[in-house]
PDB file of N, CA and C in Angstrom:
ATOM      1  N   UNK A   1      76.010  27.965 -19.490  1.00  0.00           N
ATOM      2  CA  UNK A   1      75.086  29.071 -19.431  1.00  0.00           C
ATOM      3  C   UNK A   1      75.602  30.220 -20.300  1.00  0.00           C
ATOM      4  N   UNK A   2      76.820  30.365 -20.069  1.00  0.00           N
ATOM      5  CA  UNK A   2      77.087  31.786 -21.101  1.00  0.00           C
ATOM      6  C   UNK A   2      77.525  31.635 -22.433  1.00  0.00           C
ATOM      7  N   UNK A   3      77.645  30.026 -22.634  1.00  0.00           N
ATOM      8  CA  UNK A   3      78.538  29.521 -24.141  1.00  0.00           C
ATOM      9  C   UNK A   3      76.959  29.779 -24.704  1.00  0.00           C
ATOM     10  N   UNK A   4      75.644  29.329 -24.512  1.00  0.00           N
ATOM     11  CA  UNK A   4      74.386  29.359 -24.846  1.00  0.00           C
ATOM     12  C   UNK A   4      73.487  30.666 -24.718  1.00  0.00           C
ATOM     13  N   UNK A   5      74.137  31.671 -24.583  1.00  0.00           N
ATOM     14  CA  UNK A   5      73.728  32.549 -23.838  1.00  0.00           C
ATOM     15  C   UNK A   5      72.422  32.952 -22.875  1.00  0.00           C
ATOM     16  N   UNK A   6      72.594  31.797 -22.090  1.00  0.00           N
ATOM     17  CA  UNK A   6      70.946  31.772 -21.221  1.00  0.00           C
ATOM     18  C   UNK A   6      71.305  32.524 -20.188  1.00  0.00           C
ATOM     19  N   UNK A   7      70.603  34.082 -19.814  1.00  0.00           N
ATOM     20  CA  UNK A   7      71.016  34.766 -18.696  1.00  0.00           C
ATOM     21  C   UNK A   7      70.348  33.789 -17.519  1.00  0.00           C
ATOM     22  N   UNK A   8      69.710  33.216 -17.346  1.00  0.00           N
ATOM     23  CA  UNK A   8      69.134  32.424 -15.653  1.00  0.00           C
ATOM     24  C   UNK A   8      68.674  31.523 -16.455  1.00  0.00           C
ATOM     25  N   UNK A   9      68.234  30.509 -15.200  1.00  0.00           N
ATOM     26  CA  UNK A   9      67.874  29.430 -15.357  1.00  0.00           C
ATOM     27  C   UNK A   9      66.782  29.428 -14.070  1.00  0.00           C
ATOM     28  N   UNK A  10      65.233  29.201 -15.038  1.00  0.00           N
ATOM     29  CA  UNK A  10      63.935  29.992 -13.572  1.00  0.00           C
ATOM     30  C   UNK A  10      63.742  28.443 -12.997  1.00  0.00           C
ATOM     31  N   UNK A  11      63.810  27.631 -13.485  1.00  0.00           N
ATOM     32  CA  UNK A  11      63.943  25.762 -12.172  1.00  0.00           C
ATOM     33  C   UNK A  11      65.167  25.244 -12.583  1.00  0.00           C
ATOM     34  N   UNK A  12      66.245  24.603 -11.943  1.00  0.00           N
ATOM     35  CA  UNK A  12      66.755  23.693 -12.308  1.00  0.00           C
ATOM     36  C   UNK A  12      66.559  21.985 -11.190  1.00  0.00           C
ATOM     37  N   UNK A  13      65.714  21.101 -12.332  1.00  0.00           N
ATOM     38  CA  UNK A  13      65.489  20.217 -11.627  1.00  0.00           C
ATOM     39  C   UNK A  13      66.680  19.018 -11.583  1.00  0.00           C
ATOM     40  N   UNK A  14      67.015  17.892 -10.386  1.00  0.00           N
ATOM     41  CA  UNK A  14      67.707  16.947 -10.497  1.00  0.00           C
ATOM     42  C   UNK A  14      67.007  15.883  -9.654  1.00  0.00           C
ATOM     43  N   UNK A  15      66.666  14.165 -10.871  1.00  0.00           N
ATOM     44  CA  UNK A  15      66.164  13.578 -10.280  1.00  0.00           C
ATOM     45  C   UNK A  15      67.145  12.638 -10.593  1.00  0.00           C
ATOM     46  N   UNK A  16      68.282  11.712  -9.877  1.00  0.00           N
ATOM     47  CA  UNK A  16      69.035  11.100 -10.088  1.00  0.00           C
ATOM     48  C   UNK A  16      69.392   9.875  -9.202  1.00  0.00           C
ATOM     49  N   UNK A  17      68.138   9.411  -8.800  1.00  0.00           N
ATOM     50  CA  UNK A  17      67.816   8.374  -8.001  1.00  0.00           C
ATOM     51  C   UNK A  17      69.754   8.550  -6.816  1.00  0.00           C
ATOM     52  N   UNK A  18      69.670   9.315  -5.707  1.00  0.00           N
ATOM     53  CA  UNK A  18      70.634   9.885  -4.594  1.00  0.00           C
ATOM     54  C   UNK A  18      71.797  10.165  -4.778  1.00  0.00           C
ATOM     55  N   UNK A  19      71.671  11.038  -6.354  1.00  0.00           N
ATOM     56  CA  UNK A  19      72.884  11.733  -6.330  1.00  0.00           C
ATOM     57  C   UNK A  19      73.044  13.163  -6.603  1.00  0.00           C
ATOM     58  N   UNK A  20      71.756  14.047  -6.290  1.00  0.00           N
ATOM     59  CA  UNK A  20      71.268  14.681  -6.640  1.00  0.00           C
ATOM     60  C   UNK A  20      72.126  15.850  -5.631  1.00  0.00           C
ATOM     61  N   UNK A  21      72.823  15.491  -4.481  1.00  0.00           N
ATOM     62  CA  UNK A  21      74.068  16.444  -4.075  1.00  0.00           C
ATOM     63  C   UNK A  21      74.531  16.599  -4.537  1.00  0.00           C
ATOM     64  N   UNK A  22      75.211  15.385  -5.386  1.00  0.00           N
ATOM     65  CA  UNK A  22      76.800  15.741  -6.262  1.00  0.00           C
ATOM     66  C   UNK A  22      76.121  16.498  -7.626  1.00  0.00           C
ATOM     67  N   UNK A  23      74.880  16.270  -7.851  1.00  0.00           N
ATOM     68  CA  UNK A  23      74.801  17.320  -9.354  1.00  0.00           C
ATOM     69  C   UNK A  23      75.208  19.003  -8.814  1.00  0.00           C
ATOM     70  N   UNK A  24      74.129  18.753  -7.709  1.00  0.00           N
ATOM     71  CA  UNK A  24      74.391  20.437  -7.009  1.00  0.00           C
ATOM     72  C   UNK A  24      75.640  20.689  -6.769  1.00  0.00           C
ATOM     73  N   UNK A  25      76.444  19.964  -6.243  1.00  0.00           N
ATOM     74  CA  UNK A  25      78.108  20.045  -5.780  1.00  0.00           C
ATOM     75  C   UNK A  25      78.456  20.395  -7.585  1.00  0.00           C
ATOM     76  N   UNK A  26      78.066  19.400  -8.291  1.00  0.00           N
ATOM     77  CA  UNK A  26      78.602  20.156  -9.504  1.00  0.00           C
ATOM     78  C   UNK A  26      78.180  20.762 -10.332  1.00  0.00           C
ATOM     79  N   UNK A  27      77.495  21.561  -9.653  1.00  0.00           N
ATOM     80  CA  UNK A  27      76.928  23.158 -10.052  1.00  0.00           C
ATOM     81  C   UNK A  27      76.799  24.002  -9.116  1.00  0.00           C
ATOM     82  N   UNK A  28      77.743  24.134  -8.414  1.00  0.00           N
ATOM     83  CA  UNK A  28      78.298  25.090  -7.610  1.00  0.00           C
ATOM     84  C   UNK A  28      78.653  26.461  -8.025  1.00  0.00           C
ATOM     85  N   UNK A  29      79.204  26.387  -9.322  1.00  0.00           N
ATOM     86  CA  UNK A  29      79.579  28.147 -10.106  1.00  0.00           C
ATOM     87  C   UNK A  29      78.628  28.454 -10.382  1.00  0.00           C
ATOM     88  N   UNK A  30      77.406  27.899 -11.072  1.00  0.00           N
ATOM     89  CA  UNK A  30      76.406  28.432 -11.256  1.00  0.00           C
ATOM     90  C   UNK A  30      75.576  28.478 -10.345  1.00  0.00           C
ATOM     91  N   UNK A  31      75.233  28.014  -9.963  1.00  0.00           N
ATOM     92  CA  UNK A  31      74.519  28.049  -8.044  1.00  0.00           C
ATOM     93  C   UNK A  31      74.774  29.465  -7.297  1.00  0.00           C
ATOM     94  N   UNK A  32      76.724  29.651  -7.343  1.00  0.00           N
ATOM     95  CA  UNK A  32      77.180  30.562  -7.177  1.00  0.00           C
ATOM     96  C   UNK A  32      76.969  32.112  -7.369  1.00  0.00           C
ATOM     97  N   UNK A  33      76.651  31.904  -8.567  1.00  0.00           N
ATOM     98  CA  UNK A  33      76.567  33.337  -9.525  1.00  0.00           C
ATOM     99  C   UNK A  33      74.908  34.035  -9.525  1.00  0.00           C
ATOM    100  N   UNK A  34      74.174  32.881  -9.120  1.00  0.00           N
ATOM    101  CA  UNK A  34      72.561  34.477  -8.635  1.00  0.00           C
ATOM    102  C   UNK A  34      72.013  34.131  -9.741  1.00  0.00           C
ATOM    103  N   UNK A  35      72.471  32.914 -10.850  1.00  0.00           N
ATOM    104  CA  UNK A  35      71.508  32.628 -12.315  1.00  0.00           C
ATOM    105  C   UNK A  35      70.814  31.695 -12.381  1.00  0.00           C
ATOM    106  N   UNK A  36      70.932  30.693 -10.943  1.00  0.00           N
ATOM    107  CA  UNK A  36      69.243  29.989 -10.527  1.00  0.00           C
ATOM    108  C   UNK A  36      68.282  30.075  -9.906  1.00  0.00           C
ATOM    109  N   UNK A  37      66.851  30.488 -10.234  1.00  0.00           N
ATOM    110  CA  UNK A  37      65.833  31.127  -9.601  1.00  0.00           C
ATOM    111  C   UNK A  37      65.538  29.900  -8.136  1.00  0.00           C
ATOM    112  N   UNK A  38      64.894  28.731  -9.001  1.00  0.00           N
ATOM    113  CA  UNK A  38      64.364  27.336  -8.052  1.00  0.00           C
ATOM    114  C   UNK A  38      65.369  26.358  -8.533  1.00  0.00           C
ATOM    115  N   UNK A  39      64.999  25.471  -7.493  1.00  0.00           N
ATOM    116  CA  UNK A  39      66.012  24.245  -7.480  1.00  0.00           C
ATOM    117  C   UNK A  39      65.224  23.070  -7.137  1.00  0.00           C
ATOM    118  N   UNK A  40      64.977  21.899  -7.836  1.00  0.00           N
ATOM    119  CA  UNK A  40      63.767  21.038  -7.107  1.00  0.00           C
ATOM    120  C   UNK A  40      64.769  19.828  -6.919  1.00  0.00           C
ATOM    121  N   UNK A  41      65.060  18.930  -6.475  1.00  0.00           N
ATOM    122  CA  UNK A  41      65.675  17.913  -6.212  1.00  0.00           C
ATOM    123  C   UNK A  41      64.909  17.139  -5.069  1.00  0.00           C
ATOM    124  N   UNK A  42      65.414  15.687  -5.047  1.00  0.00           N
ATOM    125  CA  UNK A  42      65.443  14.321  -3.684  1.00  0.00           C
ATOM    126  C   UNK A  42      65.863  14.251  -2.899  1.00  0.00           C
ATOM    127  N   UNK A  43      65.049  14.589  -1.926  1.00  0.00           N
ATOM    128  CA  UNK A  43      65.913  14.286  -0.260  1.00  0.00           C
ATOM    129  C   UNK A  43      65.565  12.983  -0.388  1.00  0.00           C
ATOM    130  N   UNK A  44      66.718  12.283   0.606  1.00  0.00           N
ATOM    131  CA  UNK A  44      66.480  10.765   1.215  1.00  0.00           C
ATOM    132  C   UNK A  44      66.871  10.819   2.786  1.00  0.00           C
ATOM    133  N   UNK A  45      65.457   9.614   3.208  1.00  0.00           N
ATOM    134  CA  UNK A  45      65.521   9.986   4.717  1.00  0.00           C
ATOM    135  C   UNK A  45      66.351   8.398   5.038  1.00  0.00           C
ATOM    136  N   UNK A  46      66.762   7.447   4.099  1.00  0.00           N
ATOM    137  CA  UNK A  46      66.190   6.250   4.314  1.00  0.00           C
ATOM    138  C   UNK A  46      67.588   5.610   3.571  1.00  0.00           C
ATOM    139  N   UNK A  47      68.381   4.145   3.159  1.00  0.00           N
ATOM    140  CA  UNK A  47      69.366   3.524   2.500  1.00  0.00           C
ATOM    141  C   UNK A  47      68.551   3.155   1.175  1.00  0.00           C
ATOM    142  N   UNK A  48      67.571   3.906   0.777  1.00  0.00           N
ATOM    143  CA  UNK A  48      66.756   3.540  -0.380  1.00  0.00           C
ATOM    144  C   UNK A  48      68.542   3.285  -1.583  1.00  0.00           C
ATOM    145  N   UNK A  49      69.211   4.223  -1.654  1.00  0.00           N
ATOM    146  CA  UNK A  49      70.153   4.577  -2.760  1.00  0.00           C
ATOM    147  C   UNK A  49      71.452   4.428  -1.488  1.00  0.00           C
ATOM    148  N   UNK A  50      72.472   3.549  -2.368  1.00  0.00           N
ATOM    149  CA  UNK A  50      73.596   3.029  -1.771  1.00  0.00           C
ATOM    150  C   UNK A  50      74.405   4.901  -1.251  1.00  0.00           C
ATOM    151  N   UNK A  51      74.926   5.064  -0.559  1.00  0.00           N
ATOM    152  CA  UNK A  51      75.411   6.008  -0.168  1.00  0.00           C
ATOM    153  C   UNK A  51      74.928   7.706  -0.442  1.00  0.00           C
ATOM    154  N   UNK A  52      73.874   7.250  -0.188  1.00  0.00           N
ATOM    155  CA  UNK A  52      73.032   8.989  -1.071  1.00  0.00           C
ATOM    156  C   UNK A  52      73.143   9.445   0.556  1.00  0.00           C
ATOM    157  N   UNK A  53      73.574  10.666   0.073  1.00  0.00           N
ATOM    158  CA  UNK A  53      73.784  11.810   1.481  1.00  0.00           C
ATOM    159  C   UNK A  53      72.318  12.312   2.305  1.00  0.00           C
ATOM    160  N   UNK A  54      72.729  12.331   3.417  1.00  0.00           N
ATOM    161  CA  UNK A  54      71.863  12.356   4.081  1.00  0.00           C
ATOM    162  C   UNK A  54      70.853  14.072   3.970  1.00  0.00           C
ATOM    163  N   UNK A  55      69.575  13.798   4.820  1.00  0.00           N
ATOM    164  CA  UNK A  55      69.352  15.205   4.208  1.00  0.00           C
ATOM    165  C   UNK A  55      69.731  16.401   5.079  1.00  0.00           C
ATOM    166  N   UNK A  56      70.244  16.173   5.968  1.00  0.00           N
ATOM    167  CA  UNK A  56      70.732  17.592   6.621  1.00  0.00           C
ATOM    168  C   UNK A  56      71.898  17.377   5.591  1.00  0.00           C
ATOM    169  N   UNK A  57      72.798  16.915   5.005  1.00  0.00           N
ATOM    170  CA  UNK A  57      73.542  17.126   4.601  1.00  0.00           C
ATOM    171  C   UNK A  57      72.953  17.994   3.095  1.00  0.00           C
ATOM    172  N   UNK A  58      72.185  17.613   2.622  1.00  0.00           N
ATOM    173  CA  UNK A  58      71.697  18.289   1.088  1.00  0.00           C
ATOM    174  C   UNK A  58      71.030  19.819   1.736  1.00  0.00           C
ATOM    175  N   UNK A  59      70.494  19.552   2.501  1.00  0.00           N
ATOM    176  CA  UNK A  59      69.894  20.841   3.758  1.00  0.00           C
ATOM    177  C   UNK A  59      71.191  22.056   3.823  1.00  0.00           C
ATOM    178  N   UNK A  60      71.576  21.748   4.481  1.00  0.00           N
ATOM    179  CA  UNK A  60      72.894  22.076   5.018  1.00  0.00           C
ATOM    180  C   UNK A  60      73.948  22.751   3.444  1.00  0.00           C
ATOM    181  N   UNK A  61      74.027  21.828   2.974  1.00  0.00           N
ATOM    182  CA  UNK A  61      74.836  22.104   1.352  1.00  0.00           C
ATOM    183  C   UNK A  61      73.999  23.652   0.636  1.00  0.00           C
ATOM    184  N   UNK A  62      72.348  23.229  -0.163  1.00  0.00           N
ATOM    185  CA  UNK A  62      71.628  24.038  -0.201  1.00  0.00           C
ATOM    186  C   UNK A  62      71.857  25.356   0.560  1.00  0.00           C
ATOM    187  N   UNK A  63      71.842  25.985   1.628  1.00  0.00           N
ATOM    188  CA  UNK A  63      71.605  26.802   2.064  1.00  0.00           C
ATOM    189  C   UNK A  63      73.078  27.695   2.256  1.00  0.00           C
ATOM    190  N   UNK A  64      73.832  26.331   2.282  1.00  0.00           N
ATOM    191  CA  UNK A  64      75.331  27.228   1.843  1.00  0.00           C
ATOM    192  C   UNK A  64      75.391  27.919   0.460  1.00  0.00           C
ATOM    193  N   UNK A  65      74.590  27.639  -0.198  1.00  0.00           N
ATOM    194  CA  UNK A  65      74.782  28.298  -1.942  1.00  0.00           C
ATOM    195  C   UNK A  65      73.473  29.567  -1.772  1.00  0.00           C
ATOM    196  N   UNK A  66      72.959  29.622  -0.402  1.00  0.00           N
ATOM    197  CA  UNK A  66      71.965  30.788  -0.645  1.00  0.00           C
ATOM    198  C   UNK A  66      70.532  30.189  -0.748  1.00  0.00           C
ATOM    199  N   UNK A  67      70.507  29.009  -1.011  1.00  0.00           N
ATOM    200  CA  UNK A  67      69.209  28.423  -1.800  1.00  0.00           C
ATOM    201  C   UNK A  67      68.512  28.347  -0.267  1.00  0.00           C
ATOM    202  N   UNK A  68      67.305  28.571   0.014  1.00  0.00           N
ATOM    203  CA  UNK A  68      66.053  28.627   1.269  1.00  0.00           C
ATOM    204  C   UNK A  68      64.868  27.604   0.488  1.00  0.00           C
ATOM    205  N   UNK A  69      64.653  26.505   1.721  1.00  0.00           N
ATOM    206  CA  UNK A  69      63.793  25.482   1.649  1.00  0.00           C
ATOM    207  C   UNK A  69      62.593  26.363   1.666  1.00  0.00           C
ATOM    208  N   UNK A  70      61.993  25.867  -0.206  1.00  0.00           N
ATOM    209  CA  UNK A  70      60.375  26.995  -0.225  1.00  0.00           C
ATOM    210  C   UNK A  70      59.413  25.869   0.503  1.00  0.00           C
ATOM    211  N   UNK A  71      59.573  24.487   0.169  1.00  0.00           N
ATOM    212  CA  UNK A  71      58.460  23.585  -0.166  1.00  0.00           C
ATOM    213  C   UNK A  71      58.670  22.040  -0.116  1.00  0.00           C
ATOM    214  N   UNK A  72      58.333  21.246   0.121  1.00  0.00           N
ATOM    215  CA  UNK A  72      58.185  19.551   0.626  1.00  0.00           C
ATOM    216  C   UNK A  72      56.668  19.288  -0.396  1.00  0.00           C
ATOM    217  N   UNK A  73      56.988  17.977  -1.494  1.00  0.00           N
ATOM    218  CA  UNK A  73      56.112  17.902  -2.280  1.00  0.00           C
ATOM    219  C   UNK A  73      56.344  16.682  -2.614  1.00  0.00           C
ATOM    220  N   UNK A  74      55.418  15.729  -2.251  1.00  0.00           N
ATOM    221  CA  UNK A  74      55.323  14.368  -2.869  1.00  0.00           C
ATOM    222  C   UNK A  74      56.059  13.338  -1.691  1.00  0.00           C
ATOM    223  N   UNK A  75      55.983  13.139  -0.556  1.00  0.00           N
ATOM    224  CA  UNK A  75      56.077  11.895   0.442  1.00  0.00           C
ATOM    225  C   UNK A  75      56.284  10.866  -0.182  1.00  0.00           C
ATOM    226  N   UNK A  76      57.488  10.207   0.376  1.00  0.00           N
ATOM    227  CA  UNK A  76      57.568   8.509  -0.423  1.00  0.00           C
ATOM    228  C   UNK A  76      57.934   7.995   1.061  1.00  0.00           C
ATOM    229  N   UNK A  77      57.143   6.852   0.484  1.00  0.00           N
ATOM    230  CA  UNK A  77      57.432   5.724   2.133  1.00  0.00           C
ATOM    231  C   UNK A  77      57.577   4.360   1.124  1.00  0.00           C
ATOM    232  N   UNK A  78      59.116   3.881   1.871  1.00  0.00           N
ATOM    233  CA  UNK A  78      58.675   2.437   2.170  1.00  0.00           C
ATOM    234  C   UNK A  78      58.488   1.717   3.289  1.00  0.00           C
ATOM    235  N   UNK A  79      58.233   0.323   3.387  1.00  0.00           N
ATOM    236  CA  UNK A  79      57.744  -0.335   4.270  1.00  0.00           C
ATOM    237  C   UNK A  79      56.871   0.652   5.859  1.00  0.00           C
ATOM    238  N   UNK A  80      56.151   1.114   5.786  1.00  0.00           N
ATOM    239  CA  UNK A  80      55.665   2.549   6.210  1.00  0.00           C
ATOM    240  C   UNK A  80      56.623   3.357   7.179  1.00  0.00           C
ATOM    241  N   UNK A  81      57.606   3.713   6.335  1.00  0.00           N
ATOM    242  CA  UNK A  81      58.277   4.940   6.816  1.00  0.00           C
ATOM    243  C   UNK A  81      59.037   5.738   5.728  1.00  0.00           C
ATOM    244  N   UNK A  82      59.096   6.903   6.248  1.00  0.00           N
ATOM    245  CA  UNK A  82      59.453   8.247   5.164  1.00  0.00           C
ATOM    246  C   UNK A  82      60.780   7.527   4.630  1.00  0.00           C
ATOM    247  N   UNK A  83      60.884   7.265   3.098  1.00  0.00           N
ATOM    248  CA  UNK A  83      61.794   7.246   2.585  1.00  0.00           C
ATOM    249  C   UNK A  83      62.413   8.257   1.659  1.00  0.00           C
ATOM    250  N   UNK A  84      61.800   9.252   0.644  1.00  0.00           N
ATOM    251  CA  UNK A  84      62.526  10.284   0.300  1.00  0.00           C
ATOM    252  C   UNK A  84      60.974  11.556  -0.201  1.00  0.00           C
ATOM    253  N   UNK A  85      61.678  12.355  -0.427  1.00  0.00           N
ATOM    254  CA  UNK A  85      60.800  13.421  -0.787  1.00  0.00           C
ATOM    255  C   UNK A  85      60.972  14.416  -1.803  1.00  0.00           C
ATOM    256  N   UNK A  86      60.375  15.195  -2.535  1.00  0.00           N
ATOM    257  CA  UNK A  86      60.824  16.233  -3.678  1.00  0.00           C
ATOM    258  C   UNK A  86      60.785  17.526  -2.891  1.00  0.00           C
ATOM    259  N   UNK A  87      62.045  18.374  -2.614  1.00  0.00           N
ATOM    260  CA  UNK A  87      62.151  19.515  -2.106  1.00  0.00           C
ATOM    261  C   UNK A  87      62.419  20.488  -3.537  1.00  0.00           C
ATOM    262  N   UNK A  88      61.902  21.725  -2.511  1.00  0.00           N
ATOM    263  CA  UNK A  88      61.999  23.032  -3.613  1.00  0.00           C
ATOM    264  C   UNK A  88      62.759  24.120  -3.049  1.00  0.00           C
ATOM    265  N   UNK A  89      63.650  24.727  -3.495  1.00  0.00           N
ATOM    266  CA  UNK A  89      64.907  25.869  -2.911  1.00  0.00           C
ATOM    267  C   UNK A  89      64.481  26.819  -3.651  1.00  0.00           C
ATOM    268  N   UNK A  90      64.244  27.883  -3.755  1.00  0.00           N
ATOM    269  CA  UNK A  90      64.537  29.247  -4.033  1.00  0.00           C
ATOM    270  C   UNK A  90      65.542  29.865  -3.203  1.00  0.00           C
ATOM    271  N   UNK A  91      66.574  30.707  -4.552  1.00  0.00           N
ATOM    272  CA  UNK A  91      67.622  31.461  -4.042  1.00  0.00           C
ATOM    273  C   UNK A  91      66.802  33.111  -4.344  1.00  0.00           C
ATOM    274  N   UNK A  92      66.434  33.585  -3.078  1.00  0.00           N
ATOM    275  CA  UNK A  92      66.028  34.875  -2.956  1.00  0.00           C
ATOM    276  C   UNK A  92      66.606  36.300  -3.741  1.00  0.00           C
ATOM    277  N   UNK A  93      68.589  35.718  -3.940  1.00  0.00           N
ATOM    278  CA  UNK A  93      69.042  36.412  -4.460  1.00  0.00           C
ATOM    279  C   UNK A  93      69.040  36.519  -5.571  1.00  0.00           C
ATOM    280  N   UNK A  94      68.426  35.513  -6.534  1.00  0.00           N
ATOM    281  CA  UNK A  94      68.740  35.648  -7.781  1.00  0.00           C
ATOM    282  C   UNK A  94      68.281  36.237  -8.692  1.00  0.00           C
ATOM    283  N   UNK A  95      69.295  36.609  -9.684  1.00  0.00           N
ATOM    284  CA  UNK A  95      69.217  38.306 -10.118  1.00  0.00           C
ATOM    285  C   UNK A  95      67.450  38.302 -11.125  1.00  0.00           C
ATOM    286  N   UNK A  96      67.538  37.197 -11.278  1.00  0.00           N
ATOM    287  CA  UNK A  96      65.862  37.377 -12.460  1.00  0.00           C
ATOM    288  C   UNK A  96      64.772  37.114 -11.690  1.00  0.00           C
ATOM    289  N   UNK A  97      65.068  37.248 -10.528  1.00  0.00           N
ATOM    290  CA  UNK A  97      63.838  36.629  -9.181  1.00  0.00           C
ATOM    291  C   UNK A  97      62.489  37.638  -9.993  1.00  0.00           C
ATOM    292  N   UNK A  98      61.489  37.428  -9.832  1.00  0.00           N
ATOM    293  CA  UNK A  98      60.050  38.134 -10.312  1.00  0.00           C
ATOM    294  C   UNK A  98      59.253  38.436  -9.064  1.00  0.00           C
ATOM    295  N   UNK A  99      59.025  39.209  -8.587  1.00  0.00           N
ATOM    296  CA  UNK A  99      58.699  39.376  -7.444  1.00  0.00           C
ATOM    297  C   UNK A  99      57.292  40.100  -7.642  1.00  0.00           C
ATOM    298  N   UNK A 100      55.966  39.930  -7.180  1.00  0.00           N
ATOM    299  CA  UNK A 100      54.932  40.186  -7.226  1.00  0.00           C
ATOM    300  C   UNK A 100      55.097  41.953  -6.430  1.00  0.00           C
ATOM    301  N   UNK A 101      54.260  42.627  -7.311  1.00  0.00           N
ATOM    302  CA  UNK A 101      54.259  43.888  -7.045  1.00  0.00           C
ATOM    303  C   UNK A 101      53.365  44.265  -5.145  1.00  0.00           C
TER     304      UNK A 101
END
C-alpha cells in the first residue's frame, strides 16, 4: 500500500476456495491500520474445503481487526444444506469511510 502509494483500499475482496482467513490473517497490518473500507470474503458452514476454518472462527477473527458483519449475499447449499456464503465487513473506522451527509 505505501510502496504504491494507495492511501485505502474502498473493497478488498478474497475468494480462495477456504482460505480466505489466512489471506485476512495475512493482512493483518493493513487490516490494522484504518486503510480498508469493505472486506467481502467466504464463510464455510460445511467440509466443502479440506480444513477451511470454521465461521465463528472467520466471525470472531473479523471483528477482532474492527471489521462489523454489514451483509450475507449469495447462499450456497450442497446436498440441501448451507454450505458457504459471501460475507461483507465494513471497518467503521476507516479513515476514508464516506459517510452520507
Amino acid at each position: 500500500l505505501t510502496t504504491n502509494l494507495i492511501p485505502y483500499i474502498s473493497l478488498l475482496k478474497a475468494a480462495t476456495q477456504g482460505l480466505d482467513l489466512e489471506v485476512m490473517r495475512g493482512a493483518k497490518t493493513l487490516l490494522s491500520h484504518e486503510k480498508v473500507h469493505l472486506v467481502l470474503l467466504e464463510i464455510t458452514f460445511d467440509d466443502t474445503y479440506l480444513d477451511a476454518p470454521s465461521a465463528a472462527e472467520t466471525l470472531s477473527y473479523m471483528r477482532s481487526m474492527d471489521f462489523r458483519l454489514l451483509s450475507f449475499y449469495k447462499m450456497h447449499f450442497r446436498n440441501g444444506f448451507a454450505s458457504w456464503i459471501d460475507a461483507l465487513f465494513v471497518n467503521p473506522n476507516a479513515k476514508m469511510l464516506i459517510r452520507p451527509e
